[in-house]
Protein backbone atom coordinates (compact mmCIF):
# COMPACT_ATOMS: atom_id res chain seq x y z
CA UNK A 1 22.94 -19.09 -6.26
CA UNK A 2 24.21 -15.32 -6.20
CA UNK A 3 25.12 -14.27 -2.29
CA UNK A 4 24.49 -10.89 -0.54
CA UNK A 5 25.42 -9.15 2.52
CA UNK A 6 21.53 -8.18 3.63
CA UNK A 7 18.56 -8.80 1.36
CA UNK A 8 15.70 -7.00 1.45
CA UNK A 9 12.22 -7.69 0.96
CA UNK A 10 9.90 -4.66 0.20
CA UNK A 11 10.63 -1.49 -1.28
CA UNK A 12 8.25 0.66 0.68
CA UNK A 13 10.11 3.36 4.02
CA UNK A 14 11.62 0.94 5.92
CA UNK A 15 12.64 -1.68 3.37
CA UNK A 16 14.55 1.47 1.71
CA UNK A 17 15.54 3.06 4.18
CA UNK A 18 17.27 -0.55 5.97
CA UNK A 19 18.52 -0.98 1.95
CA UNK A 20 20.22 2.22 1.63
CA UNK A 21 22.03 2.36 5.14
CA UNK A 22 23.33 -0.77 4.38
CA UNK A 23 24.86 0.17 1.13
CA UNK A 24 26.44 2.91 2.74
CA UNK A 25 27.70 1.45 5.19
CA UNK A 26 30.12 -0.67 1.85
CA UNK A 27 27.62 -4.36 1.86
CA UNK A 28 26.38 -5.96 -1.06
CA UNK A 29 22.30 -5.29 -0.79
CA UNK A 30 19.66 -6.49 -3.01
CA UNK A 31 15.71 -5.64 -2.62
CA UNK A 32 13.17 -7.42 -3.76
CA UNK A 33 9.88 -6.11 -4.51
CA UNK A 34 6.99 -8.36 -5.84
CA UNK A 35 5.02 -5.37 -6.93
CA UNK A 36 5.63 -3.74 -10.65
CA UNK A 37 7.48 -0.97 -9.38
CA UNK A 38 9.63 -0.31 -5.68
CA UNK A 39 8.22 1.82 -3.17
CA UNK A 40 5.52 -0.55 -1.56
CA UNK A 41 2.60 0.13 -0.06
CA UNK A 42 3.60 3.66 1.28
CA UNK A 43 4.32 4.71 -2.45
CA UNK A 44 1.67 3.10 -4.47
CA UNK A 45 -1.43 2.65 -2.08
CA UNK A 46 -0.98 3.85 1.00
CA UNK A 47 0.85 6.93 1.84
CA UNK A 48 1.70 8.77 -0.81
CA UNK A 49 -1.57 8.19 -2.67
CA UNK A 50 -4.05 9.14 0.10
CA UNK A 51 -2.14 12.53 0.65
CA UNK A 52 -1.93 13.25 -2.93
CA UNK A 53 -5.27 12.41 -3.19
CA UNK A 54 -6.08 14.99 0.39
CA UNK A 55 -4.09 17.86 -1.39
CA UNK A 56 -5.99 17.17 -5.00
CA UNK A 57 -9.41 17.92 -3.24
CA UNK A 58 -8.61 20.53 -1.21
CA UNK A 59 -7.26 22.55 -3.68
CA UNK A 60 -9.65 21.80 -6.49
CA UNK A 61 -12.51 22.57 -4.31
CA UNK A 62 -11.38 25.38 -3.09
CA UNK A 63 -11.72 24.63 0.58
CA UNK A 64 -9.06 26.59 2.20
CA UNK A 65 -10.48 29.55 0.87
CA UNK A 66 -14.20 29.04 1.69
CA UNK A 67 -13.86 30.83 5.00
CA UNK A 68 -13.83 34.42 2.76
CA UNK A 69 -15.64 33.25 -0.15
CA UNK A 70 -18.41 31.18 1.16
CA UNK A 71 -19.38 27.48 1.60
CA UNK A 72 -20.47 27.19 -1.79
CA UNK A 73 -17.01 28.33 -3.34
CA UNK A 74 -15.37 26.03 -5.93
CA UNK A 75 -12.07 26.28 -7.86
CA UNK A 76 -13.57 23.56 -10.65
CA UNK A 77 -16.95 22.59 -10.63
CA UNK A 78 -18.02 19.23 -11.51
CA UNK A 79 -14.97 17.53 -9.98
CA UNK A 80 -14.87 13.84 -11.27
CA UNK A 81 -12.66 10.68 -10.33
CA UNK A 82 -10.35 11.44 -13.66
CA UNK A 83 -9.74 14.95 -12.25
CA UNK A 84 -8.11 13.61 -8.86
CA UNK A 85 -5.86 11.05 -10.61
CA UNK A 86 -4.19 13.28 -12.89
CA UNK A 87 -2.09 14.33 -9.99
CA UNK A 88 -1.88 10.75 -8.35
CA UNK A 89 -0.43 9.62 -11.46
CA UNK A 90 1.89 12.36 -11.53
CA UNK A 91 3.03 12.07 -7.99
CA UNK A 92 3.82 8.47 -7.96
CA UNK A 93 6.09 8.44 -11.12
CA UNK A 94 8.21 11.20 -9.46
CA UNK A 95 8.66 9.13 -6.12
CA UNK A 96 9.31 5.70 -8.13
CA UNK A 97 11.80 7.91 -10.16
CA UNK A 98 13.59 9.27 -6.86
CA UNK A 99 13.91 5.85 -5.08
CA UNK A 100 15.05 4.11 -8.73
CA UNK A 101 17.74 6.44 -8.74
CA UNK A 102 18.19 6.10 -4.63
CA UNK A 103 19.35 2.66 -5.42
CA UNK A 104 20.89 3.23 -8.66
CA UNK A 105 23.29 6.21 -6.96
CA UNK A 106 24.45 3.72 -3.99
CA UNK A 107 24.83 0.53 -6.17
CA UNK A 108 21.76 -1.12 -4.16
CA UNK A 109 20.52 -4.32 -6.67
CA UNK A 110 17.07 -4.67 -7.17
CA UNK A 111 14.47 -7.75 -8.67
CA UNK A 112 10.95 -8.02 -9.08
CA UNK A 113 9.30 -10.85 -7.74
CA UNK A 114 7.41 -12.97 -4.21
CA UNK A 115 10.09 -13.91 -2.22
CA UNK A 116 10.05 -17.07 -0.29
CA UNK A 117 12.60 -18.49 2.47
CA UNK A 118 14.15 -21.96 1.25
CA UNK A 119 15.94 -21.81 4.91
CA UNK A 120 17.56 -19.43 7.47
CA UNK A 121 19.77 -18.01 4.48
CA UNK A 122 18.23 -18.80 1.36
CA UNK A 123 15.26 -17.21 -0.82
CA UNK A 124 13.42 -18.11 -4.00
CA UNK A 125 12.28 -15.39 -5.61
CA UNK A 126 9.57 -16.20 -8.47
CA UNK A 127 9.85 -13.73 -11.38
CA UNK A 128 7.77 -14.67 -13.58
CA UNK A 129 4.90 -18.00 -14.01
CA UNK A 130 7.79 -20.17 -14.19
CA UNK A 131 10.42 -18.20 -13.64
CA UNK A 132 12.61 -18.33 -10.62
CA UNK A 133 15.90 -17.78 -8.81
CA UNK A 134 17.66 -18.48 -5.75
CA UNK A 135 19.67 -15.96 -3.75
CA UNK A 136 21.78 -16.59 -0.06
CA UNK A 137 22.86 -13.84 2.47
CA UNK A 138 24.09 -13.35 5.94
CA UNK A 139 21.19 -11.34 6.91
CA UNK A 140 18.05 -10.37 5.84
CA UNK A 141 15.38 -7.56 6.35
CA UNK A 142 11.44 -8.51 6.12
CA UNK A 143 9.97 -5.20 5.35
CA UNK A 144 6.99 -6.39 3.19
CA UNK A 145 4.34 -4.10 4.75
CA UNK A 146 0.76 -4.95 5.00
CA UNK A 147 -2.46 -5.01 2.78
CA UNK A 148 -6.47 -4.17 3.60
CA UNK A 149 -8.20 -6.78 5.67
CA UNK A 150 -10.73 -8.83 3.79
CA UNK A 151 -12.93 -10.45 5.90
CA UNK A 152 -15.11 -13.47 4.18
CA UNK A 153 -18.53 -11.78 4.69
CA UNK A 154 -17.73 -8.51 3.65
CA UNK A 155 -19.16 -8.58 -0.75
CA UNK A 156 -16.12 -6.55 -2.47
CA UNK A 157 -16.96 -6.28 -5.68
CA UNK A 158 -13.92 -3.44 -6.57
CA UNK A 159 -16.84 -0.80 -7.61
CA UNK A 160 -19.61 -0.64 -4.63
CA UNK A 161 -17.50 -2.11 -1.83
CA UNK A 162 -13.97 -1.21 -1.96
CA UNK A 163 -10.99 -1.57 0.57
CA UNK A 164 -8.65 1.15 0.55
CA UNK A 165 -6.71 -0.06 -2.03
CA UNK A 166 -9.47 -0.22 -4.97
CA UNK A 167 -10.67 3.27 -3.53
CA UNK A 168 -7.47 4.93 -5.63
CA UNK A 169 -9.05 3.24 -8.46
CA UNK A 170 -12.28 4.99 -8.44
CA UNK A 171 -14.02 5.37 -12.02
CA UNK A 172 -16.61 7.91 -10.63
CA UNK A 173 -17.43 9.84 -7.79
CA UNK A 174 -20.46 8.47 -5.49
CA UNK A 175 -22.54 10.94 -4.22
CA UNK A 176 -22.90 9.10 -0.78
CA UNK A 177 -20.66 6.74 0.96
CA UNK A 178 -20.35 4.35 3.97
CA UNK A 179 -17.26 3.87 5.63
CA UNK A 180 -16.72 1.17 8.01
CA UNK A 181 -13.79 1.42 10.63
CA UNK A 182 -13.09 4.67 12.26
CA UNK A 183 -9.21 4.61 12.29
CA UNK A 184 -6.43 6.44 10.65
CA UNK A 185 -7.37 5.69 7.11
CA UNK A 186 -10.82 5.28 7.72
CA UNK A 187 -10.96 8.56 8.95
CA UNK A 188 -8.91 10.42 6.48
CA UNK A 189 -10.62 8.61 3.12
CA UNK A 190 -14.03 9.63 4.79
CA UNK A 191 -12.86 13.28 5.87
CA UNK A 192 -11.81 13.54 1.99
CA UNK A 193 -14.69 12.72 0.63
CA UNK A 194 -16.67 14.83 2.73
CA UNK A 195 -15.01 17.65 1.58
CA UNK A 196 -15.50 16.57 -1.74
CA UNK A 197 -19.02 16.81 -1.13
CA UNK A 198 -19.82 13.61 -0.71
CA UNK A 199 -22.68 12.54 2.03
CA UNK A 200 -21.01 9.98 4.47
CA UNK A 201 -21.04 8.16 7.00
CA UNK A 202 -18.57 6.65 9.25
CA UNK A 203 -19.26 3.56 11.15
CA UNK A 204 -16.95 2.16 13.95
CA UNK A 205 -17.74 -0.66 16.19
CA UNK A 206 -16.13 0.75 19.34
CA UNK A 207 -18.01 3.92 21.24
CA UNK A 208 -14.78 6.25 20.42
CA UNK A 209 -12.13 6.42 18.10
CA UNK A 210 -8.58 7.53 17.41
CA UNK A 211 -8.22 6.95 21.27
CA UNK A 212 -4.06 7.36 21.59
CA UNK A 213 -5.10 11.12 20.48
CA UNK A 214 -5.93 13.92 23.40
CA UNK A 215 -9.40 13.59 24.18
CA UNK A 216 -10.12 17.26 23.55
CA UNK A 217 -8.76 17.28 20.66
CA UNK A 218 -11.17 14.47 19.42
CA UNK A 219 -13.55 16.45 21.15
CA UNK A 220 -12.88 19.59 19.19
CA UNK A 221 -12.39 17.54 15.43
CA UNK A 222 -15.58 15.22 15.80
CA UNK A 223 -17.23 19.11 16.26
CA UNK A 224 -16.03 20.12 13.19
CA UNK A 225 -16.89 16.73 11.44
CA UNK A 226 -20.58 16.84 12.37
CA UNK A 227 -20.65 21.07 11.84
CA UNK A 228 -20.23 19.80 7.92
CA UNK A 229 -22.57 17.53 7.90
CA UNK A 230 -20.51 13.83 8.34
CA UNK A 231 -23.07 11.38 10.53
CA UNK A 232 -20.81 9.40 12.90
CA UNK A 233 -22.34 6.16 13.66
CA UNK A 234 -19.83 5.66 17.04
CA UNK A 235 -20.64 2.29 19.08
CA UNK A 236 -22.22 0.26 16.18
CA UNK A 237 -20.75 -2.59 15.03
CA UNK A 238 -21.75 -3.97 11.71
CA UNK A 239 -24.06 -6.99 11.29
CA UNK A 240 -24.84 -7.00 7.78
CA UNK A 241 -22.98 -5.48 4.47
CA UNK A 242 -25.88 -6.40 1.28
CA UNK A 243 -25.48 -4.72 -2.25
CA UNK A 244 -29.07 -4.10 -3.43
CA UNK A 245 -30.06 -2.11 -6.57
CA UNK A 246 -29.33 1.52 -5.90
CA UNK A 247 -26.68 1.28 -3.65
CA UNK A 248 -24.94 -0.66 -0.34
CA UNK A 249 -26.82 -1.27 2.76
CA UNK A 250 -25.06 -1.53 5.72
CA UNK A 251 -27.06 -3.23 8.88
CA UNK A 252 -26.10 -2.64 12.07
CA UNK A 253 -26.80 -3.73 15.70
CA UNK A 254 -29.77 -2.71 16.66
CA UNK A 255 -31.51 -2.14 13.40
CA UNK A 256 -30.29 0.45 12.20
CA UNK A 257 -29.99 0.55 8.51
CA UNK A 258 -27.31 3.01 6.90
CA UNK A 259 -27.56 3.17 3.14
CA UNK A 260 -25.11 4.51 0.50
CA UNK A 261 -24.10 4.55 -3.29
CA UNK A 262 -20.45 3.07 -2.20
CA UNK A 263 -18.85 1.48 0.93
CA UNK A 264 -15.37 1.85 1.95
CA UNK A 265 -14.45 -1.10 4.35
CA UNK A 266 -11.13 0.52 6.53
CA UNK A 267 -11.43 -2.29 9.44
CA UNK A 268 -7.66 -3.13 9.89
CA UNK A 269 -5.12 -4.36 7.86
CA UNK A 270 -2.80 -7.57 7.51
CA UNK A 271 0.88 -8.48 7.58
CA UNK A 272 2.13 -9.39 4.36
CA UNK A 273 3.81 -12.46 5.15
CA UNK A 274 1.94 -15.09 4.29
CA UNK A 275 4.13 -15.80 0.98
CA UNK A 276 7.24 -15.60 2.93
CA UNK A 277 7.30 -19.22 3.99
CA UNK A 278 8.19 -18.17 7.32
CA UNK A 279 8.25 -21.79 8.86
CA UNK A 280 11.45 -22.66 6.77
CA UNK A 281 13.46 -20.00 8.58
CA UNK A 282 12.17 -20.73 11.98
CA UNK A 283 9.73 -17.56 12.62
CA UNK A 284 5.67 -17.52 13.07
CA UNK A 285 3.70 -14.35 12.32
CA UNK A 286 0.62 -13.80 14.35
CA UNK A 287 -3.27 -13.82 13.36
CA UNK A 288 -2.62 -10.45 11.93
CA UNK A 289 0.58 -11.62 9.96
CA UNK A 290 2.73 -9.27 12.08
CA UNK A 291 6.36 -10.27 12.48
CA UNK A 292 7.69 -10.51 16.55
CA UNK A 293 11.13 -8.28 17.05
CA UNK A 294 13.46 -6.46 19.63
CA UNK A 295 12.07 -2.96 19.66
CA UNK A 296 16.09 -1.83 20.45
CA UNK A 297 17.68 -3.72 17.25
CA UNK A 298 14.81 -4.93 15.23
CA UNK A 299 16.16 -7.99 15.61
CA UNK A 300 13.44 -11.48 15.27
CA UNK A 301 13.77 -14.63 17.15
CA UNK A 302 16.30 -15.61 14.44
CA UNK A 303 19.46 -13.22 15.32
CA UNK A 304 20.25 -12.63 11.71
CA UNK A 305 17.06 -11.72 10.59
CA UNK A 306 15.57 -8.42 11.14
CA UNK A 307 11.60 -7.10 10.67
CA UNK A 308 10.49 -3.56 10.47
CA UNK A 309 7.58 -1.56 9.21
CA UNK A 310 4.12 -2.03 9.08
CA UNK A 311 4.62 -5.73 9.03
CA UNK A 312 5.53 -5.26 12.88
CA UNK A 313 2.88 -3.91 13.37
CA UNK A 314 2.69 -0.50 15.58
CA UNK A 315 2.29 2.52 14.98
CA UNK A 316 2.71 1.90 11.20
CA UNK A 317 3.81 5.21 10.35
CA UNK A 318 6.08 5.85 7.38
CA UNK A 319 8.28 8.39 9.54
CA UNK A 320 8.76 5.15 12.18
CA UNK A 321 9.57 2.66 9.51
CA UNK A 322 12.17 4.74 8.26
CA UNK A 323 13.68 4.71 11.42
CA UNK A 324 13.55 1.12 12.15
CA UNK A 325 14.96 0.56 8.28
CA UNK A 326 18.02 2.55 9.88
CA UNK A 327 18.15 0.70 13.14
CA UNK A 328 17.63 -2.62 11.38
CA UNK A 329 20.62 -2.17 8.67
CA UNK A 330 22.95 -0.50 11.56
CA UNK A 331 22.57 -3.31 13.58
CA UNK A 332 22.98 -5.83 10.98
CA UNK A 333 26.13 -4.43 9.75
CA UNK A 334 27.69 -3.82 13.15
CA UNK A 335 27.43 -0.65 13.62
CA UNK A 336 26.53 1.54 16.27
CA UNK A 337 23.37 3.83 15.10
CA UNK A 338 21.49 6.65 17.19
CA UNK A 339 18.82 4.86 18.89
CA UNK A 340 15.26 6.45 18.11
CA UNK A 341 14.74 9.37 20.00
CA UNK A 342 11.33 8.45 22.85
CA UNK A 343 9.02 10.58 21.15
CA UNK A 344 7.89 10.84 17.88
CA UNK A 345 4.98 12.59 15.62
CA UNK A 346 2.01 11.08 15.00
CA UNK A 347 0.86 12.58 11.65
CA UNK A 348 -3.36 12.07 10.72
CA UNK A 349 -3.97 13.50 7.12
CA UNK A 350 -7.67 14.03 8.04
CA UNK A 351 -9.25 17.24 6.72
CA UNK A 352 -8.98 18.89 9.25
CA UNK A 353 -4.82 17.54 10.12
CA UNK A 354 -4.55 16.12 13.55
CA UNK A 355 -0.96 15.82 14.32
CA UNK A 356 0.42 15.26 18.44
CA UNK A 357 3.90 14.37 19.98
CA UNK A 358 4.51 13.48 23.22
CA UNK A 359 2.22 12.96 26.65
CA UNK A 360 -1.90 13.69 26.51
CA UNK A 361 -3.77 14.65 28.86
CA UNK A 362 -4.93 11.14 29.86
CA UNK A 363 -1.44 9.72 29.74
CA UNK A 364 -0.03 12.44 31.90
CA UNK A 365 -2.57 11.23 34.33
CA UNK A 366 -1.99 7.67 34.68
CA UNK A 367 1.52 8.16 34.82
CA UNK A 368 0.41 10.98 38.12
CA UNK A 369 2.56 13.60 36.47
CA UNK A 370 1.05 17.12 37.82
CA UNK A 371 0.67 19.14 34.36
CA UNK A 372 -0.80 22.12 33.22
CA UNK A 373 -2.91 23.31 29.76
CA UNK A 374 -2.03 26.25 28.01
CA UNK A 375 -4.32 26.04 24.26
CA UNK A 376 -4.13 28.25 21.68
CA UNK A 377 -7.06 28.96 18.41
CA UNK A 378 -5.79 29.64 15.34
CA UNK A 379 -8.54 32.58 14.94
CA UNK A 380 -6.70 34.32 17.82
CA UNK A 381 -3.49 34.50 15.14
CA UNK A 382 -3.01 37.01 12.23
CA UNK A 383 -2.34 34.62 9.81
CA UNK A 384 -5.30 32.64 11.22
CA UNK A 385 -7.57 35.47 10.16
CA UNK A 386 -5.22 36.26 6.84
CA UNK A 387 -6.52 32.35 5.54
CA UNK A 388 -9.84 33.02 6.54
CA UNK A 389 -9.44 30.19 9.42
CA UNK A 390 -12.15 29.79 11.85
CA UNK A 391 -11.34 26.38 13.41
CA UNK A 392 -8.14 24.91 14.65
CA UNK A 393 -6.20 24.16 18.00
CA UNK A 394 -3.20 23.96 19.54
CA UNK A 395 -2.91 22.09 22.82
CA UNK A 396 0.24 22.15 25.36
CA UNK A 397 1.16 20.06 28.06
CA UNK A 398 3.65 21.08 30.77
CA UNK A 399 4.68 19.38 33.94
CA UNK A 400 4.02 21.71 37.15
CA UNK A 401 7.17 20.98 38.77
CA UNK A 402 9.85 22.07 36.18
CA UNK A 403 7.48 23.79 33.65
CA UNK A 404 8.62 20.92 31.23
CA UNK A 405 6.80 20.92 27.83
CA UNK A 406 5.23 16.90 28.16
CA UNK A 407 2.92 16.87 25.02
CA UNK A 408 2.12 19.27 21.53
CA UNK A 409 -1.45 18.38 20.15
CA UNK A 410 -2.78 20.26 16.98
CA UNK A 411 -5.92 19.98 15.36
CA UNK A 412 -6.43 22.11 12.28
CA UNK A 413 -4.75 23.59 9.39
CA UNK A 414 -0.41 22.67 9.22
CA UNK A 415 -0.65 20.80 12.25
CA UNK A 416 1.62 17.96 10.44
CA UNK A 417 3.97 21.03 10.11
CA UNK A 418 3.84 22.59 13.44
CA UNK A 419 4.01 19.90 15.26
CA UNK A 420 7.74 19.91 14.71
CA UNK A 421 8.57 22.75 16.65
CA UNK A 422 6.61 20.99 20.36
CA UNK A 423 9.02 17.69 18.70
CA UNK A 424 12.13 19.49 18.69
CA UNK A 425 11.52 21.22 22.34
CA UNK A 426 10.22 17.99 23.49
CA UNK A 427 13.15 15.99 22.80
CA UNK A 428 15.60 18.36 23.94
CA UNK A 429 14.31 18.60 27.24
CA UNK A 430 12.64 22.62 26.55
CA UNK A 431 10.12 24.25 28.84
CA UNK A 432 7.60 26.57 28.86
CA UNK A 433 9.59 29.78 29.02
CA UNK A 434 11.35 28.90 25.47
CA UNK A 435 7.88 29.84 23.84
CA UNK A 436 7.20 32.73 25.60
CA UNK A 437 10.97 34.08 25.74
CA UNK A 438 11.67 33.98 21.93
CA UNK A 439 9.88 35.47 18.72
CA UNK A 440 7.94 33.85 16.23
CA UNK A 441 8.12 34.67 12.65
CA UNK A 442 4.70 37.40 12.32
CA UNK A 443 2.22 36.96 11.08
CA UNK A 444 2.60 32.82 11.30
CA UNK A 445 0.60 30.10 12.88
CA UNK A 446 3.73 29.06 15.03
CA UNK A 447 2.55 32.34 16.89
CA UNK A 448 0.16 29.73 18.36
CA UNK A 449 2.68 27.94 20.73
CA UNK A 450 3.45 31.59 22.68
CA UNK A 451 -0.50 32.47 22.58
CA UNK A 452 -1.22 28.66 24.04
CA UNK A 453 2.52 29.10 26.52
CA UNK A 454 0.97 32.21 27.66
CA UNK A 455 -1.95 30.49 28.34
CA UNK A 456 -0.45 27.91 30.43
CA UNK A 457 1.45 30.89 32.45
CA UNK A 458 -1.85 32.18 33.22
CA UNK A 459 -2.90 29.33 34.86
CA UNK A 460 0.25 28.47 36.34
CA UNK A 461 0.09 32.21 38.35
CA UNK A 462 -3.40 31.60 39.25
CA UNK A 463 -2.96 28.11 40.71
């Protein structure tokens, strides 16, 4: 039985990310990864994919420029599946190719195969039908990420109703489509496809959605959704999914009958850890398959193992498993790592971006902080009217009694990009008079955070 320092299971940001700090830090690391290639999910049907697959659309249809040239503006007509996955292809053989040599450059050991715990220190990892091998270590990292949820009664048959996995594996582009669950990916797959074209609808069960984001911002981006054309079917749940001839009909409470060529079912996902054998090292994953840990260490009931990722469950964000990879390895090896800073960015690859950091509006309220608004519209910016821009919003949240900034929201165009500028003055304690006392970059859509500051000051000397 060949011995370790840490062992890692799953390839994907935090699995990585846990892999490589260890490595660096001078222990003996091994991965293992039961897909074909590393990177996970994140890499091969999650992340990476989905935002390859946003950028693919947006510039083959021209959208960014169809505020000058017109609604009707393409860059290639008759856009089929084939055209989109030219560049997935592309895009995921140069990240497999970065992380193979990752682990290649800092002597990190890799295997392909489903790990399985034989006890507290011990896995089996089957390689092959028959194939399989033991390996020990002093600690170990579950980062084995999580995969659509499948419920029983929902008829996935891989071409009419797909989970958002088989969606990257489209043969042809429907001309409507259903999707069920109105959260993250939900929301971007069916924001892609509308600007594809595509006639869809989204269905969620609950009255609202994406409710951690500011309200007005929601407000403001479910505007824009409907302006296009998307129906939102908000406070419906689903009674019925039936694939008839023609299409999918989806039932719903109250009678109401939504039909489409395809359905995408986005209703959740599940920890990957029911292979892990979890019993024979003394943990229990929930209904959900999520793995229990310390926030502070990543550490799980059993000291020496650590869980991070999406198979902890939330907020599932690449950026965050990244950082619990780090926190996880650090802590494993002994050594002292920079905790995770209190705020991070949420990142939502709709079309349009949604990206926020920090307090909203409601939070700010229930914790009875006394705030202020300053907002900002990207029309009101040269560079706004330079791309032709006519939606898009920056929100800003500062506390009354020390003008601190408490929240950045951004709905439009770059907001996954701007949004790093509220992070940085968030975190380091900035306030108001940092926007409005220094000079953006002209013309830019940064120019936003002084126009929305400004703002703010406005209503700061009038209150």
């Amino acid at each position: 039985m060949s011995s370790y320092d840490l062992i890692v299971i799953g390839s994907g940001p935090a699995g990585r990310r846990a892999a490589i700090q260890a490595a660096k830090l001078g222990r003996r690391v091994l991965v293992v990864e039961k897909g074909r290639r590393v990177g996970g999910v994140s890499v091969h049907t999650g992340t990476i994919p989905s935002k390859t697959l946003r950028e693919t659309v947006l510039n083959l249809t021209g959208w960014r420029e169809r505020g000058f040239y017109g609604s009707a503006y393409r860059v290639k007509k008759d856009l089929t599946a084939q055209d989109l996955l030219i560049r997935l292809r592309k895009t995921l053989d140069h990240e497999v190719d970065v992380l193979e040599h990752q682990f290649a450059r800092n002597g990190v050991a890799t295997i392909t195969g489903t790990a399985r715990f034989l006890d507290s220190h011990a896995v089996e990892v089957r390689t092959g039908e028959d194939e399989t091998r033991r390996f020990a270590a002093e600690r170990f990292v579950i980062a084995v990420g999580t995969r659509p949820h499948r419920p029983a009664g929902i008829p996935f048959d891989g071409e009419r109703v797909l989970d958002s996995d088989e969606i990257l594996d489209l043969r042809r582009l429907p001309r409507s489509l259903t999707v069920v669950g109105a959260g993250v990916i939900g929301v971007e797959y069916a924001t892609i496809f509308s600007a594809l074209d595509v006639a869809v609808s989204l269905v969620e069960a609950r009255p609202s959605f994406l409710d951690f984001i500011d309200e007005e911002l929601i407000e403001d981006f479910t505007h824009q959704l409907r302006d296009r054309g998307m129906t939102l079917r908000l406070g419906s749940k689903v009674e019925r999914i039936a694939v008839e001839e023609g299409g999918v009909v989806t039932e719903l409470a109250g009678g109401r009958r939504v039909r489409a060529e395809m359905l995408l079912y986005c209703a959740g996902r599940t920890g990957a850890t029911d292979t892990l054998n979890l019993a024979a090292c003394g943990l229990a994953a929930d209904q959900r398959g999520r793995v229990a840990v310390d926030p502070a260490t990543m550490q799980t009931a059993v000291p020496h193992i650590y869980a991070a990722g999406d198979a902890i469950g939330f907020p599932s964000l690449a950026s965050t498993s990244m950082e619990q990879g780090r926190i996880a390895a650090g802590h494993a090896c002994g050594v002292a790592v920079p905790k995770a800073p209190e705020f991070f960015p949420y990142g939502i690859y709709a079309v349009p971006e949604i990206s926020t950091i920090g307090l909203n509006e409601q939070e700010a309220r229930a914790k009875g902080i006394p705030y202020e608004c300053g907002l900002a519209r990207f029309r009101e910016t040269s560079r706004g009217h330079i791309m032709g821009l006519s939606t898009g919003m920056m929100k800003l949240i500062f506390a009354l009694e020390d003008r601190r900034l408490l929240g950045a929201h951004i709905v439009g165009e770059g907001a996954t990009e701007l949004v790093h500028i509220g992070q940085a003055v968030l975190n380091l304690g900035g306030t108001l008079d940092y926007f409005i006392e220094n000079t953006f970059n002209y013309p830019t859509l940064a120019e936003a955070y002084k126009i929305a500051a400004l703002d703010a000051w406005n209503r700061l000397a009038r209150g």
